[in-house]
C-alpha atoms as a PDB file:
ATOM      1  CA  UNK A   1      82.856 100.373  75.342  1.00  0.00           C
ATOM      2  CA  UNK A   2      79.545 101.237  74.257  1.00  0.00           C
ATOM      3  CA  UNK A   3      76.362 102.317  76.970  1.00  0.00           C
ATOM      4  CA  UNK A   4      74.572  99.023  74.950  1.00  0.00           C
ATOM      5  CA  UNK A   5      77.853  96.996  77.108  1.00  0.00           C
ATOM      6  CA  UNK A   6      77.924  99.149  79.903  1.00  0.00           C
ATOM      7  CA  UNK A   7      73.981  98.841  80.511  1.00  0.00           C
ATOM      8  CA  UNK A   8      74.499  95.139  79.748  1.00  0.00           C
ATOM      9  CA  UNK A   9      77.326  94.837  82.448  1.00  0.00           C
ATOM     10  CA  UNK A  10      75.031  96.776  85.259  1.00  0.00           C
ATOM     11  CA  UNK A  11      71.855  94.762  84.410  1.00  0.00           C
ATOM     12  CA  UNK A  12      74.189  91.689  85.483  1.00  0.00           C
ATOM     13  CA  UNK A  13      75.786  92.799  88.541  1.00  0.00           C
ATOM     14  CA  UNK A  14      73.368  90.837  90.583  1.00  0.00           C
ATOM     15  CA  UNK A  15      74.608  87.851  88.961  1.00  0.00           C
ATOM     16  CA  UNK A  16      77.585  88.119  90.874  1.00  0.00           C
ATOM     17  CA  UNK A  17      77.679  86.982  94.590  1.00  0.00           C
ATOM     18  CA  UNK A  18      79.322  89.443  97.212  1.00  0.00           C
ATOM     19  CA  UNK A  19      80.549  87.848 101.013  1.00  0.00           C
ATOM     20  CA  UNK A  20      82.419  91.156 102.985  1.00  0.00           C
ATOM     21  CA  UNK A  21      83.492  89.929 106.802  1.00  0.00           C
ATOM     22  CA  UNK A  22      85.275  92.040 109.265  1.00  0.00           C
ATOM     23  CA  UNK A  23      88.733  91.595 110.711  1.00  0.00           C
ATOM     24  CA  UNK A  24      91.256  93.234 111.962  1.00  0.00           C
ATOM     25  CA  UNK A  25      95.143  92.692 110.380  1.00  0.00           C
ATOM     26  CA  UNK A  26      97.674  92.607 113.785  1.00  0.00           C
ATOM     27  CA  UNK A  27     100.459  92.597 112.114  1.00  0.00           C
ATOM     28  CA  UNK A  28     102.748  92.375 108.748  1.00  0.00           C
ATOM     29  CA  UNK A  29     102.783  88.463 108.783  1.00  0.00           C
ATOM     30  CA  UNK A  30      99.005  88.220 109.198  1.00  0.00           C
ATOM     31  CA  UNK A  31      98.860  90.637 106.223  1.00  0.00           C
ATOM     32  CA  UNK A  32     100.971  88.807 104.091  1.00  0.00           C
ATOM     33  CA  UNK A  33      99.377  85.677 104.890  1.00  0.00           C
ATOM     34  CA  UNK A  34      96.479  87.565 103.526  1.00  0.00           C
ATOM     35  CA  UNK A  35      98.477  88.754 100.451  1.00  0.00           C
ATOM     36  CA  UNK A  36      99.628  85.617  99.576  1.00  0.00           C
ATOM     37  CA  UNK A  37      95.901  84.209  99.947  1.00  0.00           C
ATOM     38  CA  UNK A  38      94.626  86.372  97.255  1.00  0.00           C
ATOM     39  CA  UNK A  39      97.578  86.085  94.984  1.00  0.00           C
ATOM     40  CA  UNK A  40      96.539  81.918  95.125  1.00  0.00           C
ATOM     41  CA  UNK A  41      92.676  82.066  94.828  1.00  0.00           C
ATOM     42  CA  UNK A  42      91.841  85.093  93.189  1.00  0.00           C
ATOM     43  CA  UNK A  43      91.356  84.101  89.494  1.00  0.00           C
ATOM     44  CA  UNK A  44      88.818  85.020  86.347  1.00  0.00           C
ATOM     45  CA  UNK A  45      86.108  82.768  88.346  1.00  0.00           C
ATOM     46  CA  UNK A  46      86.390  85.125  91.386  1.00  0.00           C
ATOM     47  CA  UNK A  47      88.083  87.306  93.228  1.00  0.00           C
ATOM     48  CA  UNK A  48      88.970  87.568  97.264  1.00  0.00           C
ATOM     49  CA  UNK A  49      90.142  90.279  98.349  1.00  0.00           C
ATOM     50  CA  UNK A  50      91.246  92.736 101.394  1.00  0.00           C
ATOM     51  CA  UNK A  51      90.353  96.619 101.750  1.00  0.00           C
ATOM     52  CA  UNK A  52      90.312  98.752 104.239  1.00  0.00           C
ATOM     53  CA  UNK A  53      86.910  99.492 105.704  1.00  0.00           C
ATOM     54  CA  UNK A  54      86.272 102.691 105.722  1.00  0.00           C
ATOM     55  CA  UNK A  55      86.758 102.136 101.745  1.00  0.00           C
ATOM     56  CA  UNK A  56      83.322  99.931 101.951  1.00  0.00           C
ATOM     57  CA  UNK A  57      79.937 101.341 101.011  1.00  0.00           C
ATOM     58  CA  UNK A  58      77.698  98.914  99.644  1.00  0.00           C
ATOM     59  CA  UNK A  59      77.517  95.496  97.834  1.00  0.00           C
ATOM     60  CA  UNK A  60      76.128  96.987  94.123  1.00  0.00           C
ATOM     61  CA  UNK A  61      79.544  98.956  94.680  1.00  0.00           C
ATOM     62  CA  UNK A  62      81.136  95.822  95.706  1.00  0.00           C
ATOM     63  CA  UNK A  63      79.334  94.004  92.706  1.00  0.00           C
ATOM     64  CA  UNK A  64      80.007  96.073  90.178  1.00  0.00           C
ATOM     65  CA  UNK A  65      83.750  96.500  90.478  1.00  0.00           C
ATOM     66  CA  UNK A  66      83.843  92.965  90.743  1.00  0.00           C
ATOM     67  CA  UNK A  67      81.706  92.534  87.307  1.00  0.00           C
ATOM     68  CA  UNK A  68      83.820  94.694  85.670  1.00  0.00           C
ATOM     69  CA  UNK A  69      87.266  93.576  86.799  1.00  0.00           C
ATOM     70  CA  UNK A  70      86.113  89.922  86.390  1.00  0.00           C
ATOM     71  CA  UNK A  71      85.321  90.991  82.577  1.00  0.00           C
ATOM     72  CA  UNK A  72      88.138  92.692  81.765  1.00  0.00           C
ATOM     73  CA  UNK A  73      90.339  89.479  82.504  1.00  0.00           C
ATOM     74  CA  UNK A  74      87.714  87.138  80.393  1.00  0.00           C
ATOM     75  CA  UNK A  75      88.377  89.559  77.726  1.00  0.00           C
ATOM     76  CA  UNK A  76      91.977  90.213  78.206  1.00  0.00           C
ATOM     77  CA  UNK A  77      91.628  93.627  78.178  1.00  0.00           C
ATOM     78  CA  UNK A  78      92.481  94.270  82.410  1.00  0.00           C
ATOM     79  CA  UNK A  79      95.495  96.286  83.516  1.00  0.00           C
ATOM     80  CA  UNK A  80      96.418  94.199  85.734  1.00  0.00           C
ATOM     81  CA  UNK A  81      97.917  90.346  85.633  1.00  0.00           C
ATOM     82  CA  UNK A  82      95.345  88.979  88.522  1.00  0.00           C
ATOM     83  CA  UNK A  83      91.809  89.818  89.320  1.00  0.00           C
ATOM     84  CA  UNK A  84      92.082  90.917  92.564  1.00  0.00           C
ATOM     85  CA  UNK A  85      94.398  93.945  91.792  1.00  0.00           C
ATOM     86  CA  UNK A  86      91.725  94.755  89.070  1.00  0.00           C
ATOM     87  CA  UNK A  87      89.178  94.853  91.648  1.00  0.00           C
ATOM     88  CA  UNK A  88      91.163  96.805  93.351  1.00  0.00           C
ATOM     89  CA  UNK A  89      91.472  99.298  90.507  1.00  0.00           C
ATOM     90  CA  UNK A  90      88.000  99.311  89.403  1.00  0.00           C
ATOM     91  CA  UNK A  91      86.603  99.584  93.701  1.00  0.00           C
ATOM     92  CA  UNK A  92      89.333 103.059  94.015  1.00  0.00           C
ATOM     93  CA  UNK A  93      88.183 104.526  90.412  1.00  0.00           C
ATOM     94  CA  UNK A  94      91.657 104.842  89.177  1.00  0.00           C
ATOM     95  CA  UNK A  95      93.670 103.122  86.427  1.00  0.00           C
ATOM     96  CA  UNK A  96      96.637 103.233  88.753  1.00  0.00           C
ATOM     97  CA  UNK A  97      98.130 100.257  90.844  1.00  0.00           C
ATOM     98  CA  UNK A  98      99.871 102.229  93.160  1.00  0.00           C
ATOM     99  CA  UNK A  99      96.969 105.037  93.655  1.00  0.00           C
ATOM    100  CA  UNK A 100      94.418 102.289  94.564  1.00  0.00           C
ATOM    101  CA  UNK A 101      96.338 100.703  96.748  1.00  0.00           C
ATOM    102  CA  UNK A 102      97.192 103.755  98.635  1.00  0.00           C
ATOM    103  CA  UNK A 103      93.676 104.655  98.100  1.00  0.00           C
ATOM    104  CA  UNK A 104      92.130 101.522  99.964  1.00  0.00           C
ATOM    105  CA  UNK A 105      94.731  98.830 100.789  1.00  0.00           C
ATOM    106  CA  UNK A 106      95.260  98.063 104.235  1.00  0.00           C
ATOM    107  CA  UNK A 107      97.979  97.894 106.544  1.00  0.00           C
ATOM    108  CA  UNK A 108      98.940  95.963 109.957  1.00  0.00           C
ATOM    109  CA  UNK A 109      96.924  97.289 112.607  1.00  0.00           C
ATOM    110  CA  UNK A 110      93.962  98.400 110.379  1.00  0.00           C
ATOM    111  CA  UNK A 111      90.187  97.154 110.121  1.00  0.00           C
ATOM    112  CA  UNK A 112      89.796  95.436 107.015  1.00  0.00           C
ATOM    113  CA  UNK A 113      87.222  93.968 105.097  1.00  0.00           C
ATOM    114  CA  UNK A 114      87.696  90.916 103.142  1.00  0.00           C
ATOM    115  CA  UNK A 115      85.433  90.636 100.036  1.00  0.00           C
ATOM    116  CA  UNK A 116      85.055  87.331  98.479  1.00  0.00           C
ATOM    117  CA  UNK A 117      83.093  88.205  94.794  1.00  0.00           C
ATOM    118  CA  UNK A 118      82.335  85.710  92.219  1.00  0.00           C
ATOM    119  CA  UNK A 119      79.461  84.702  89.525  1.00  0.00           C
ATOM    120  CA  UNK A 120      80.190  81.353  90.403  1.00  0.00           C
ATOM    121  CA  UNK A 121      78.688  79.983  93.914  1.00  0.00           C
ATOM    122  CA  UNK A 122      81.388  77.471  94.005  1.00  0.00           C
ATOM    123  CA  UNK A 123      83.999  79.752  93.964  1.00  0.00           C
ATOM    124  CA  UNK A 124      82.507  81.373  96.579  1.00  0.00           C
ATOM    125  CA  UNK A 125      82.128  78.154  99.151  1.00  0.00           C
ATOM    126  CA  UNK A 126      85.481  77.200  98.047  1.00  0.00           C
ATOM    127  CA  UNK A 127      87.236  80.340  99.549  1.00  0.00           C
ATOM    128  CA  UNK A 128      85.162  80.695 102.471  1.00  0.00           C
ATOM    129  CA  UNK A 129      86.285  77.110 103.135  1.00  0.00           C
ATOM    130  CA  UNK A 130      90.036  77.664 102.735  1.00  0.00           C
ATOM    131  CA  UNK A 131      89.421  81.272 104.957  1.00  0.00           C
ATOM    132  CA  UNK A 132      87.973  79.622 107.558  1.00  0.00           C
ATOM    133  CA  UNK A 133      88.300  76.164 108.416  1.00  0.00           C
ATOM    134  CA  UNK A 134      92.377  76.190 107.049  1.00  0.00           C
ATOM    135  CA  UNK A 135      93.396  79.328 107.905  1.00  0.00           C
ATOM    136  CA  UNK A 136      91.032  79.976 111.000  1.00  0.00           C
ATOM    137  CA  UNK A 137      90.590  83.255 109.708  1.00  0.00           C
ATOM    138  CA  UNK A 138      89.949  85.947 113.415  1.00  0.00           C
ATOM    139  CA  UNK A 139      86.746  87.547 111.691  1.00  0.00           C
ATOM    140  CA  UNK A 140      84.949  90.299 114.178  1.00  0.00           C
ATOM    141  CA  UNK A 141      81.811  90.097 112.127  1.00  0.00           C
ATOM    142  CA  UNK A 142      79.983  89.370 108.732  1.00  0.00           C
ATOM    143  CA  UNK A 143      79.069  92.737 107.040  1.00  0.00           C
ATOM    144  CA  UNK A 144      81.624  96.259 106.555  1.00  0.00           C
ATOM    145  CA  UNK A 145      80.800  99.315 107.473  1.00  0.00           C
ATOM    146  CA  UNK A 146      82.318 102.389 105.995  1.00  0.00           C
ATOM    147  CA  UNK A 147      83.201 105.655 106.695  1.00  0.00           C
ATOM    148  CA  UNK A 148      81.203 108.162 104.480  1.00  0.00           C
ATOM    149  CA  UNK A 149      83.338 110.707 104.897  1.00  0.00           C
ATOM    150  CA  UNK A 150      85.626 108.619 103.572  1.00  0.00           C
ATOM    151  CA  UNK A 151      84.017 107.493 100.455  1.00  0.00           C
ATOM    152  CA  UNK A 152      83.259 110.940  99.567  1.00  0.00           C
ATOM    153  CA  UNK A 153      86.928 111.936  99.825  1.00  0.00           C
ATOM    154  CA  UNK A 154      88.012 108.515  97.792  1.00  0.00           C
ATOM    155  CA  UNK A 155      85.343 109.027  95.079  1.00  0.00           C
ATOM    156  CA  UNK A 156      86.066 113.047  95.195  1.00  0.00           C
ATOM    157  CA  UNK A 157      81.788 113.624  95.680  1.00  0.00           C
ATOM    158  CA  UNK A 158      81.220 116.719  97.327  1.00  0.00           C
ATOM    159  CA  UNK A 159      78.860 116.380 100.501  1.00  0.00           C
ATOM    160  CA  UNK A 160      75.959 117.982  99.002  1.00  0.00           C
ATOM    161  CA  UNK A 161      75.919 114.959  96.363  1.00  0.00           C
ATOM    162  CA  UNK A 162      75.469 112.307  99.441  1.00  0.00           C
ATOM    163  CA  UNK A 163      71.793 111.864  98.238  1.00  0.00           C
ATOM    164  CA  UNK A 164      72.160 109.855  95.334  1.00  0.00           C
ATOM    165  CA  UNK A 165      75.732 108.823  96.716  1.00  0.00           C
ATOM    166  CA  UNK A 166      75.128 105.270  95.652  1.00  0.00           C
ATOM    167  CA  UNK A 167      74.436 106.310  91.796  1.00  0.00           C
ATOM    168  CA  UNK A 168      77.521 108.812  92.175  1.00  0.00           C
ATOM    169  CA  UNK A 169      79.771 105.608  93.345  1.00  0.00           C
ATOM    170  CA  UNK A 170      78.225 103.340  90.593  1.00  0.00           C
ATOM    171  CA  UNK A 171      78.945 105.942  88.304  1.00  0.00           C
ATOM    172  CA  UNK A 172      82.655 106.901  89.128  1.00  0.00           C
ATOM    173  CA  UNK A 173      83.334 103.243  88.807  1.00  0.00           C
ATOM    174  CA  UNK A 174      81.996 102.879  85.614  1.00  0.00           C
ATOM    175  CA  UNK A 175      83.838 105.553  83.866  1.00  0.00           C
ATOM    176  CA  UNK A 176      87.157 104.154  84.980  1.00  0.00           C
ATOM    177  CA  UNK A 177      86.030 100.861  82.590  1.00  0.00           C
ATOM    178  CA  UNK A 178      84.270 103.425  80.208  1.00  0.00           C
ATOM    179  CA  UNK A 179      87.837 105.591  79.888  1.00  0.00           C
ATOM    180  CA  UNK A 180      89.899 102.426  79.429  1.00  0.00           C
END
């Protein structure tokens, strides 16, 4: 990939629409439920996924993974065979399934943060639909939080970076789809 692409894909990033909501996962059926949610929906028009929340720092990091991993299966180029897992890898800066979901999966009895991200508005009502009036989704709130000394230790940024920690995140992300 060339910086031309690169500065092409960041320029779009607000293109694509990003819904985060809060919830806690109880137990290993709720989180398979969950699994099995974004196995069905998550597709090259848009992705819905689950992280954990300390993993969450802000929507252009949200955005951009999403961008990226959304690309990479409209130009058959992603690692992985569904979107979300690509978000996944793109959101954990690794080119390793099992890393990123150690990284920032989630596991019963865990805050979570669901991430619904798509270029396509639709897509977006569509999902929230299904999350919430079919499968009565137990939401504690609309926006993640993270932890930020958990970011730094996911995106290995050493503390005195935390002032342009954004552009560090944005950064580490793009390299994974630069190195691929």
């Amino acid at each position: 990939m060339s910086l031309e692409e690169l500065t092409k894909i960041l320029s779009n990033i607000d293109n694509v629409v990003v819904k985060t909501y809060v919830t806690e996962i109880t137990s290993k059926e709720e989180l398979n439920r969950m699994l099995s949610i974004i196995s069905q929906y998550s597709n090259p028009s848009g992705i819905i996924q689950i992280i954990r929340s300390d993993a969450y720092y802000s929507d252009k990091q949200i955005k951009l993974a999403a961008a990226l991993a959304l690309r990479a299966h409209r130009e058959s180029h992603a690692i992985s065979k569904n979107t979300a897992m690509e978000f996944l890898l793109y959101l954990s800066a690794t080119t390793q399934i099992r890393k990123a979901i150690e990284k920032i999966g989630v596991g019963p009895r865990q805050n979570a943060c669901i991430i619904i991200a798509s270029d396509n508005p639709h897509y977006i009502k569509d999902v929230e639909r299904i999350l919430f009036e079919e499968i009565k989704m137990n939401l504690k709130g609309e926006k993640c939080k993270g932890n930020i000394d958990y970011i730094l230790d996911l995106y290995d940024i050493p503390k005195q970076l935390d002032k342009d920690l954004e552009l560090t995140i944005l950064t580490k992300i793009a390299i994974t789809y630069v190195e691929r």
